[in-house]
PDB file of N, CA and C in Angstrom:
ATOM      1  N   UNK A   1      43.581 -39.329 -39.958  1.00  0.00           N
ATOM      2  CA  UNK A   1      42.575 -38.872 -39.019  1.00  0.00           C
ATOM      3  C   UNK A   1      42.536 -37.347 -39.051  1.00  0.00           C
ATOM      4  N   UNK A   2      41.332 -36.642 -38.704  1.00  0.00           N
ATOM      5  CA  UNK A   2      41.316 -35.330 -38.655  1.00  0.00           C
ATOM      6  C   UNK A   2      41.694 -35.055 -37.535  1.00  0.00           C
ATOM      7  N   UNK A   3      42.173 -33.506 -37.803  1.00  0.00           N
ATOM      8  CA  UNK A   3      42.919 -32.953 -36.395  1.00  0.00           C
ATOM      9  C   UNK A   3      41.922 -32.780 -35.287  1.00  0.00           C
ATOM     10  N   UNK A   4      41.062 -32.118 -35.549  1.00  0.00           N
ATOM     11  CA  UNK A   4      40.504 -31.845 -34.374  1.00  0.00           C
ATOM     12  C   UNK A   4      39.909 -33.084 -33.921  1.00  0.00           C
ATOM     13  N   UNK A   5      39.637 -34.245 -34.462  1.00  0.00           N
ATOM     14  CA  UNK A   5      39.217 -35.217 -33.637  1.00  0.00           C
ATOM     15  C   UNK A   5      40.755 -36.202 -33.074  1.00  0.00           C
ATOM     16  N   UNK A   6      41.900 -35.818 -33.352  1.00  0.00           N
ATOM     17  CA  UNK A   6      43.056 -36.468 -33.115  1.00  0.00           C
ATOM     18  C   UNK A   6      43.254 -35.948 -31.498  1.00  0.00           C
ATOM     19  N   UNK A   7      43.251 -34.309 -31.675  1.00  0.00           N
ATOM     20  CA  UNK A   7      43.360 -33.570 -30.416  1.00  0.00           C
ATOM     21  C   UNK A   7      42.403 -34.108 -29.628  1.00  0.00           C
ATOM     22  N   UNK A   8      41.493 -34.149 -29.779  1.00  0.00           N
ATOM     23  CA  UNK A   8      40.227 -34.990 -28.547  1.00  0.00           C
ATOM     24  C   UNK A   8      40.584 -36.355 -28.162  1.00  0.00           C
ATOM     25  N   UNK A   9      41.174 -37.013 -28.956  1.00  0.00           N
ATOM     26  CA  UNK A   9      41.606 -38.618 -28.881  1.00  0.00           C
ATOM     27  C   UNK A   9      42.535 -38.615 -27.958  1.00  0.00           C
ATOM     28  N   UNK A  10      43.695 -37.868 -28.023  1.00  0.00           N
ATOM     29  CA  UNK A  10      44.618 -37.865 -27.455  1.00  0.00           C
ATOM     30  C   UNK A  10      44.957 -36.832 -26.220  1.00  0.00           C
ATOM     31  N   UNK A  11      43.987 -36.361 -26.104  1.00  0.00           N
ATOM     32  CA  UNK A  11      43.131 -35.536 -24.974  1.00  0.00           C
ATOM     33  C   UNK A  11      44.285 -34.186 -24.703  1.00  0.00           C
ATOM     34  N   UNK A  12      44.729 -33.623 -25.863  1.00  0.00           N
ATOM     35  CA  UNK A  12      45.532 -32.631 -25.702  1.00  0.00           C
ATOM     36  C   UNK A  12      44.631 -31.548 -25.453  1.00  0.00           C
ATOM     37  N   UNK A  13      43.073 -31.056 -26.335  1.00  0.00           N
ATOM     38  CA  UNK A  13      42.399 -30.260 -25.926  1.00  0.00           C
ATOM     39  C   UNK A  13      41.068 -31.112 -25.535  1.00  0.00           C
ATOM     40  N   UNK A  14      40.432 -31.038 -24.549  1.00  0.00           N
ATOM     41  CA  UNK A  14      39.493 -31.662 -24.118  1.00  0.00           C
ATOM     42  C   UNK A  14      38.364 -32.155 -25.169  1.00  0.00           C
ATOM     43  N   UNK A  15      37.685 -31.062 -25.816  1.00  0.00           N
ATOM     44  CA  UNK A  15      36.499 -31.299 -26.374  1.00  0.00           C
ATOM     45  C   UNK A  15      36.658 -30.947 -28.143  1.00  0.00           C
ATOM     46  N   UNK A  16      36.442 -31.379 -29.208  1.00  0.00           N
ATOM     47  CA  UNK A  16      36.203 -31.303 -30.374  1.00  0.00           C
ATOM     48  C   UNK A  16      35.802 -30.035 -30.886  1.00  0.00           C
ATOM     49  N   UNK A  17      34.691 -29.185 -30.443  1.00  0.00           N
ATOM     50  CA  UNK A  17      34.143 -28.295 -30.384  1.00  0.00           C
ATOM     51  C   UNK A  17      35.368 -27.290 -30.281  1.00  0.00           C
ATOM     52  N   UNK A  18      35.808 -27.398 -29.110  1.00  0.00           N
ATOM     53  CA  UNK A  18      37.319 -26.083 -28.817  1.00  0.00           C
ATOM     54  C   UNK A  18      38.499 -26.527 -29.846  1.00  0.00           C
ATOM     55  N   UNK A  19      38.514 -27.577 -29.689  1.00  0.00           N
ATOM     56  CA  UNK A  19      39.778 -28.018 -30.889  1.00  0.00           C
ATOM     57  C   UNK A  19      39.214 -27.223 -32.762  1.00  0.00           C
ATOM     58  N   UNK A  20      38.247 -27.309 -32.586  1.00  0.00           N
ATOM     59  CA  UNK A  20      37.721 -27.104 -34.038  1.00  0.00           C
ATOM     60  C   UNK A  20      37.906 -25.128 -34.328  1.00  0.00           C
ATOM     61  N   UNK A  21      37.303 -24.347 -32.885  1.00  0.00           N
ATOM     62  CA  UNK A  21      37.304 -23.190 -32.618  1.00  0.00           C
ATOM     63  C   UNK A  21      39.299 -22.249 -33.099  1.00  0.00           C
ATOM     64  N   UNK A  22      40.218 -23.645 -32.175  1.00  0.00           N
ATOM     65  CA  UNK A  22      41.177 -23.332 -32.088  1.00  0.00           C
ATOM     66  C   UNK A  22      41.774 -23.339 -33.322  1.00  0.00           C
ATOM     67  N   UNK A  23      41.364 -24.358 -34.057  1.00  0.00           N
ATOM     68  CA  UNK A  23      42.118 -24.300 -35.336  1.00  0.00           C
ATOM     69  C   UNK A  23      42.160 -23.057 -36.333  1.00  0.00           C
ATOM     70  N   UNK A  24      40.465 -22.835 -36.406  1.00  0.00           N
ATOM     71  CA  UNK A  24      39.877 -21.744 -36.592  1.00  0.00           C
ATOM     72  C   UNK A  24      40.534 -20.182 -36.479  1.00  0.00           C
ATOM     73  N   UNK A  25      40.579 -20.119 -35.522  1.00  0.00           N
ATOM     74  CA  UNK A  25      41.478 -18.921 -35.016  1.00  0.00           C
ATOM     75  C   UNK A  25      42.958 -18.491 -35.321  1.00  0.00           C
ATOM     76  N   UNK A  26      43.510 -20.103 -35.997  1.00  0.00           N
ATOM     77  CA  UNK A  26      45.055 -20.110 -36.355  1.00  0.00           C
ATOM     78  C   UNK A  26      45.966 -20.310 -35.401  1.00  0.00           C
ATOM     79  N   UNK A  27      45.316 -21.285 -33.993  1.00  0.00           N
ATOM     80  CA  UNK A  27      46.536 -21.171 -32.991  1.00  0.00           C
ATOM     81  C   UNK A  27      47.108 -22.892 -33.092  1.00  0.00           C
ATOM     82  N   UNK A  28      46.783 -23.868 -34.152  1.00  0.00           N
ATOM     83  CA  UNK A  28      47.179 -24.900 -34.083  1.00  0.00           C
ATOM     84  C   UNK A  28      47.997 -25.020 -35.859  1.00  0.00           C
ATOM     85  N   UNK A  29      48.797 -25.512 -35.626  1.00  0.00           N
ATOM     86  CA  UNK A  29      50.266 -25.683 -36.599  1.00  0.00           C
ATOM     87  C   UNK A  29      50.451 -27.006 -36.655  1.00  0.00           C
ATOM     88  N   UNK A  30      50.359 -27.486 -38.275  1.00  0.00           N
ATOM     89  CA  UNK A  30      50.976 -28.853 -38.246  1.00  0.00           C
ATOM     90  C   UNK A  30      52.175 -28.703 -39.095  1.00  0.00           C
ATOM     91  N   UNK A  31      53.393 -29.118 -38.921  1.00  0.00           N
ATOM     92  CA  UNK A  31      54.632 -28.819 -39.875  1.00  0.00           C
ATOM     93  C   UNK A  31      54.584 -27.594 -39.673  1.00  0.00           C
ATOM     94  N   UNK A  32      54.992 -27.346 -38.492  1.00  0.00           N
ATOM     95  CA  UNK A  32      54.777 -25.246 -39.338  1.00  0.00           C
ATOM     96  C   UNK A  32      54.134 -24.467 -40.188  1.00  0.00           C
ATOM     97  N   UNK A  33      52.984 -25.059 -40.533  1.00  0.00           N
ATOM     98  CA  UNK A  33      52.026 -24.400 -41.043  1.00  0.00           C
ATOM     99  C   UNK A  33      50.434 -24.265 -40.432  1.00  0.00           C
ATOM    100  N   UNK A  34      49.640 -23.242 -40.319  1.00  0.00           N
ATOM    101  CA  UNK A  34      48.842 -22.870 -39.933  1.00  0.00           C
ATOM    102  C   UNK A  34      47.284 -24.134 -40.240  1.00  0.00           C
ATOM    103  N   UNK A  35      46.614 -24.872 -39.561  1.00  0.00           N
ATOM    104  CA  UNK A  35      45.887 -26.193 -40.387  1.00  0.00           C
ATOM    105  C   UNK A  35      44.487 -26.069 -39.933  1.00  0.00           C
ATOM    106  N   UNK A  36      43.437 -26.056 -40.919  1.00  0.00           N
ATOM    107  CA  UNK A  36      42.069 -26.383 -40.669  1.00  0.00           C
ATOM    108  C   UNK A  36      42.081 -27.385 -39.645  1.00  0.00           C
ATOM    109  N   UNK A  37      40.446 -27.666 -38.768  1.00  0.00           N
ATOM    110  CA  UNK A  37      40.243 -29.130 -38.365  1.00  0.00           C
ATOM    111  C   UNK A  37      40.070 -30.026 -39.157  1.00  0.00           C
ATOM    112  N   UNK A  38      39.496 -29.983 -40.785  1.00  0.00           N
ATOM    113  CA  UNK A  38      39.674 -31.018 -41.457  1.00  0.00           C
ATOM    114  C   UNK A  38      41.104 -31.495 -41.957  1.00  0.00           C
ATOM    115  N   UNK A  39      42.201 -31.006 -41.666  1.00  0.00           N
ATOM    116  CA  UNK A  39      43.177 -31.389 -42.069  1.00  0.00           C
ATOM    117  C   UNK A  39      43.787 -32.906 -41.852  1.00  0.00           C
ATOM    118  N   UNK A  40      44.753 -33.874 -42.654  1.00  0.00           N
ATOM    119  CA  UNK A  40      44.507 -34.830 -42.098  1.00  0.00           C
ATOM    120  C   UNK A  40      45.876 -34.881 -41.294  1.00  0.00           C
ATOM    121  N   UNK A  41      45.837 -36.134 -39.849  1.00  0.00           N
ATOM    122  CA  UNK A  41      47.268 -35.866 -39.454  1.00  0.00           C
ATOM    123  C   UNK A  41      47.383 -37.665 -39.601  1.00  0.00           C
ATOM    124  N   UNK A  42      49.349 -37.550 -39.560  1.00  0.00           N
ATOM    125  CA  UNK A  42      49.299 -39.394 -39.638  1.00  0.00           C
ATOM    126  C   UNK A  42      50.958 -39.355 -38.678  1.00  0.00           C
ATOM    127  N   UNK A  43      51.665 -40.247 -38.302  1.00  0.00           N
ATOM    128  CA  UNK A  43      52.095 -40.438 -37.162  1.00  0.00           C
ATOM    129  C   UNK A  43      53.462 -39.704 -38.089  1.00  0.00           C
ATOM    130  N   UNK A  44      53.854 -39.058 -37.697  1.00  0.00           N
ATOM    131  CA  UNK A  44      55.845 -38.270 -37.610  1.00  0.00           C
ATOM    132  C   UNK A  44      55.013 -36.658 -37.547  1.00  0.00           C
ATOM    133  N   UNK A  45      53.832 -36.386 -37.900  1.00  0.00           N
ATOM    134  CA  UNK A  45      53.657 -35.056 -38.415  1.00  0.00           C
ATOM    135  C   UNK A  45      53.943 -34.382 -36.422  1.00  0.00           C
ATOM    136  N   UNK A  46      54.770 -32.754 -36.778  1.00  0.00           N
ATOM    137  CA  UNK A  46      54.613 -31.747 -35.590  1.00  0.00           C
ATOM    138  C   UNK A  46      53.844 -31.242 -35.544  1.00  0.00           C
ATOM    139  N   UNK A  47      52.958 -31.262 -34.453  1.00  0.00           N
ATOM    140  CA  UNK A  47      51.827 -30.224 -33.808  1.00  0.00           C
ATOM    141  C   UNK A  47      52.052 -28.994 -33.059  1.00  0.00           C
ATOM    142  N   UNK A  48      51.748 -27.929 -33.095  1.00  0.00           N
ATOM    143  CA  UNK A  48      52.087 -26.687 -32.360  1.00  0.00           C
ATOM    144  C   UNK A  48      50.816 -26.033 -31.824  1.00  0.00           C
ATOM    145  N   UNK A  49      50.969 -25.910 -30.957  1.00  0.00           N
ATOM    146  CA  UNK A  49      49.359 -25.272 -29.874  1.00  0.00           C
ATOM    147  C   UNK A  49      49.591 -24.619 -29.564  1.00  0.00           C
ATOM    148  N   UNK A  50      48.890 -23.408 -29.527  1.00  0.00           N
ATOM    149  CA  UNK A  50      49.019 -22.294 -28.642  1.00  0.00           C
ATOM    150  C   UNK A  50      47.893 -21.786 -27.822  1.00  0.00           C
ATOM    151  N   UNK A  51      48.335 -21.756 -26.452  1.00  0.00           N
ATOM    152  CA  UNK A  51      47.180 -21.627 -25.280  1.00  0.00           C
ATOM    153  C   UNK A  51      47.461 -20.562 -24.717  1.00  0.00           C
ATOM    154  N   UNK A  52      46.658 -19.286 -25.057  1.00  0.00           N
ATOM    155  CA  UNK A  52      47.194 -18.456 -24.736  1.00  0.00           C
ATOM    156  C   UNK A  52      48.677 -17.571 -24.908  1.00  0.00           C
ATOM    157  N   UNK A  53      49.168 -17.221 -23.697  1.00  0.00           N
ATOM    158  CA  UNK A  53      50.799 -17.344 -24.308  1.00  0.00           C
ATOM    159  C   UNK A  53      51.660 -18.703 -24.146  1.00  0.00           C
ATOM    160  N   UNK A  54      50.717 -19.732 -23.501  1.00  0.00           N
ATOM    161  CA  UNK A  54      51.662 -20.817 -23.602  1.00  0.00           C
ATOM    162  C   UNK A  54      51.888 -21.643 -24.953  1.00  0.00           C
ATOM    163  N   UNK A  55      52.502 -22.115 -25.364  1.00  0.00           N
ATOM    164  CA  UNK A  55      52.571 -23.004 -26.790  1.00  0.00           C
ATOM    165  C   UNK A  55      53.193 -24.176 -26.649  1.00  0.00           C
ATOM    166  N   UNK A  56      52.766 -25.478 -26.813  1.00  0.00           N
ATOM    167  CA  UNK A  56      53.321 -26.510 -26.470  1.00  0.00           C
ATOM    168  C   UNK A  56      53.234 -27.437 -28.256  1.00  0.00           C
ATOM    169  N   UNK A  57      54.379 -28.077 -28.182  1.00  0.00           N
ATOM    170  CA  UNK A  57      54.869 -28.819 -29.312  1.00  0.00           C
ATOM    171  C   UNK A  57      55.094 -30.612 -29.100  1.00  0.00           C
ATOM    172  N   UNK A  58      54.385 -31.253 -30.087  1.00  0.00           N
ATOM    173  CA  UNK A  58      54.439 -32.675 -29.763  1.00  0.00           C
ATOM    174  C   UNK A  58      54.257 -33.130 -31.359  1.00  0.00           C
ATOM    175  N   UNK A  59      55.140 -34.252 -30.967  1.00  0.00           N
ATOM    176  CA  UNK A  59      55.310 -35.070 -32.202  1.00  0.00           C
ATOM    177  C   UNK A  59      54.336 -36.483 -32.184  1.00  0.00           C
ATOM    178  N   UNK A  60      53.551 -36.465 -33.130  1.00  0.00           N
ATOM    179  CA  UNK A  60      52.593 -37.705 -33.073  1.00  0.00           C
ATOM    180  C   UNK A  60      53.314 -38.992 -33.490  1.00  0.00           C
ATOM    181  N   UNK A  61      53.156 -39.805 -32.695  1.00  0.00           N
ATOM    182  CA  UNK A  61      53.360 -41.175 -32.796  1.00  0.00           C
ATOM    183  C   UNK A  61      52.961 -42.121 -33.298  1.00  0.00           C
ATOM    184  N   UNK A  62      51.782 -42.245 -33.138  1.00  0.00           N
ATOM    185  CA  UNK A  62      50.276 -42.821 -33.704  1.00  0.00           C
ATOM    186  C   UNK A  62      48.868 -42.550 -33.700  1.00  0.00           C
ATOM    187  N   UNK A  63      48.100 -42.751 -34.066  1.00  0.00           N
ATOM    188  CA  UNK A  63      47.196 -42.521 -34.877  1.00  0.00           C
ATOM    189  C   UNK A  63      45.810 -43.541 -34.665  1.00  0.00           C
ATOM    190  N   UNK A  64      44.847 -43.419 -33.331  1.00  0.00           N
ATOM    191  CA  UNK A  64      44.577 -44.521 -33.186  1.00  0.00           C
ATOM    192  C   UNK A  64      42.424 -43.640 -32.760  1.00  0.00           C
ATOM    193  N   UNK A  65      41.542 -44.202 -33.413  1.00  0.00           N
ATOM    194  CA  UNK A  65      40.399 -43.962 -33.528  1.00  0.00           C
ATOM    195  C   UNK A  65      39.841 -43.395 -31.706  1.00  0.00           C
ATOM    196  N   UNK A  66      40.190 -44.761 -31.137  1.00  0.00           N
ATOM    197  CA  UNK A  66      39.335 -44.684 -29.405  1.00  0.00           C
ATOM    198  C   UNK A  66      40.865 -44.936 -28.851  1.00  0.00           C
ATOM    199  N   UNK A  67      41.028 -44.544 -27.903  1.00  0.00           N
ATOM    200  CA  UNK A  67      42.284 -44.666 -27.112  1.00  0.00           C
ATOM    201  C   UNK A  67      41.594 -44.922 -25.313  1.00  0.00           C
ATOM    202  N   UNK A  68      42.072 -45.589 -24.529  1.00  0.00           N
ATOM    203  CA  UNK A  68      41.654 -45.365 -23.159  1.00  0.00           C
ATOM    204  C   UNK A  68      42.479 -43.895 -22.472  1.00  0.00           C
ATOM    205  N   UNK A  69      42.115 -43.460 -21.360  1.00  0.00           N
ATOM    206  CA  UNK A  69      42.379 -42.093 -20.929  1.00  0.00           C
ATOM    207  C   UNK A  69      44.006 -42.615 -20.578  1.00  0.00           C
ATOM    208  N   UNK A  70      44.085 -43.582 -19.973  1.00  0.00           N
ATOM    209  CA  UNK A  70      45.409 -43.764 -19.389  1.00  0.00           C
ATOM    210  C   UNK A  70      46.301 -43.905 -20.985  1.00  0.00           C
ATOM    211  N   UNK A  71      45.874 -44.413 -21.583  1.00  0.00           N
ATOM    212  CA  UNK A  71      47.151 -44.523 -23.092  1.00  0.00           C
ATOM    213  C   UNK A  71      47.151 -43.511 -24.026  1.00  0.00           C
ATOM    214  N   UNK A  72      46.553 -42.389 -23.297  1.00  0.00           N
ATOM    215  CA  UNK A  72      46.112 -41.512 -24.437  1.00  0.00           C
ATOM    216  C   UNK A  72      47.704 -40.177 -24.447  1.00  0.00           C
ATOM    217  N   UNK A  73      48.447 -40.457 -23.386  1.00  0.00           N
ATOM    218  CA  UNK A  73      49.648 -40.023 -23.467  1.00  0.00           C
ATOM    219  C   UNK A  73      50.425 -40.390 -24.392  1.00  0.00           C
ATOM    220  N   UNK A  74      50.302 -42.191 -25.199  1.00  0.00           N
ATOM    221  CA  UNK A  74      51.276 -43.066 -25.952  1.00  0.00           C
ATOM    222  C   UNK A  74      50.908 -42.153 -27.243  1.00  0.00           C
ATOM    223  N   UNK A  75      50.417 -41.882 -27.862  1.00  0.00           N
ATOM    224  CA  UNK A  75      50.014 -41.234 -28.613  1.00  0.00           C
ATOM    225  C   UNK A  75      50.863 -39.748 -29.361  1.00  0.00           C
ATOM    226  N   UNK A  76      51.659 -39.427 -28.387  1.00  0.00           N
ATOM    227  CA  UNK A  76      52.172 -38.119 -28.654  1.00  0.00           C
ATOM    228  C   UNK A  76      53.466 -38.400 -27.719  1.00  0.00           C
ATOM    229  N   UNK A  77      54.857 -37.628 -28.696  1.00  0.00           N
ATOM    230  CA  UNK A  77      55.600 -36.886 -27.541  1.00  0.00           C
ATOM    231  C   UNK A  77      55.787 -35.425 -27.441  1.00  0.00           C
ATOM    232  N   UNK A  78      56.426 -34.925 -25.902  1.00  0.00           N
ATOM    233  CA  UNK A  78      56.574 -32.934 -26.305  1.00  0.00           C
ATOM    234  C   UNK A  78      57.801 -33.351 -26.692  1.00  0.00           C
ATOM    235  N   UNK A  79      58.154 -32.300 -27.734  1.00  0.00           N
ATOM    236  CA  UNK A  79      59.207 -31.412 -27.932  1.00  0.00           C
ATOM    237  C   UNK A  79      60.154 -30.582 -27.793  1.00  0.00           C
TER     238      UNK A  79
END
């Protein structure tokens, strides 16, 4: 799955649009490396966000197209 639509799935950044912006800018990290939104992600890969000065780290679990809002936590753990 692509990142920036993974981040929307799993409702870490709200909207596709900002996820796509963010990547853009270089504040999202998969493996420690810096990743387009087309990049692909699949479940063990680390995510790194940075919001501002906050930066939060989560390990993907799975990998799932539509998720409901309430399961959209199963999806990821932090770090």
């Amino acid at each position: 799955m692509r990142l920036d639509k993974f981040l929307k799935v799993s409702r870490l950044i709200k909207r596709r649009t900002v996820a796509n912006e963010a990547c853009d800018a270089g504040r999202v990290l998969v493996n420690d490396r810096p990743a387009k939104a087309s990049a692909q992600v699949k479940a063990g890969d680390v995510l790194e966000i940075q919001f501002g000065s906050k930066s939060v780290r989560v390990e993907v679990l799975n990998v799932q197209e539509t998720v409901k809002k309430e399961e959209a936590q199963e999806l990821y753990r932090y770090l």
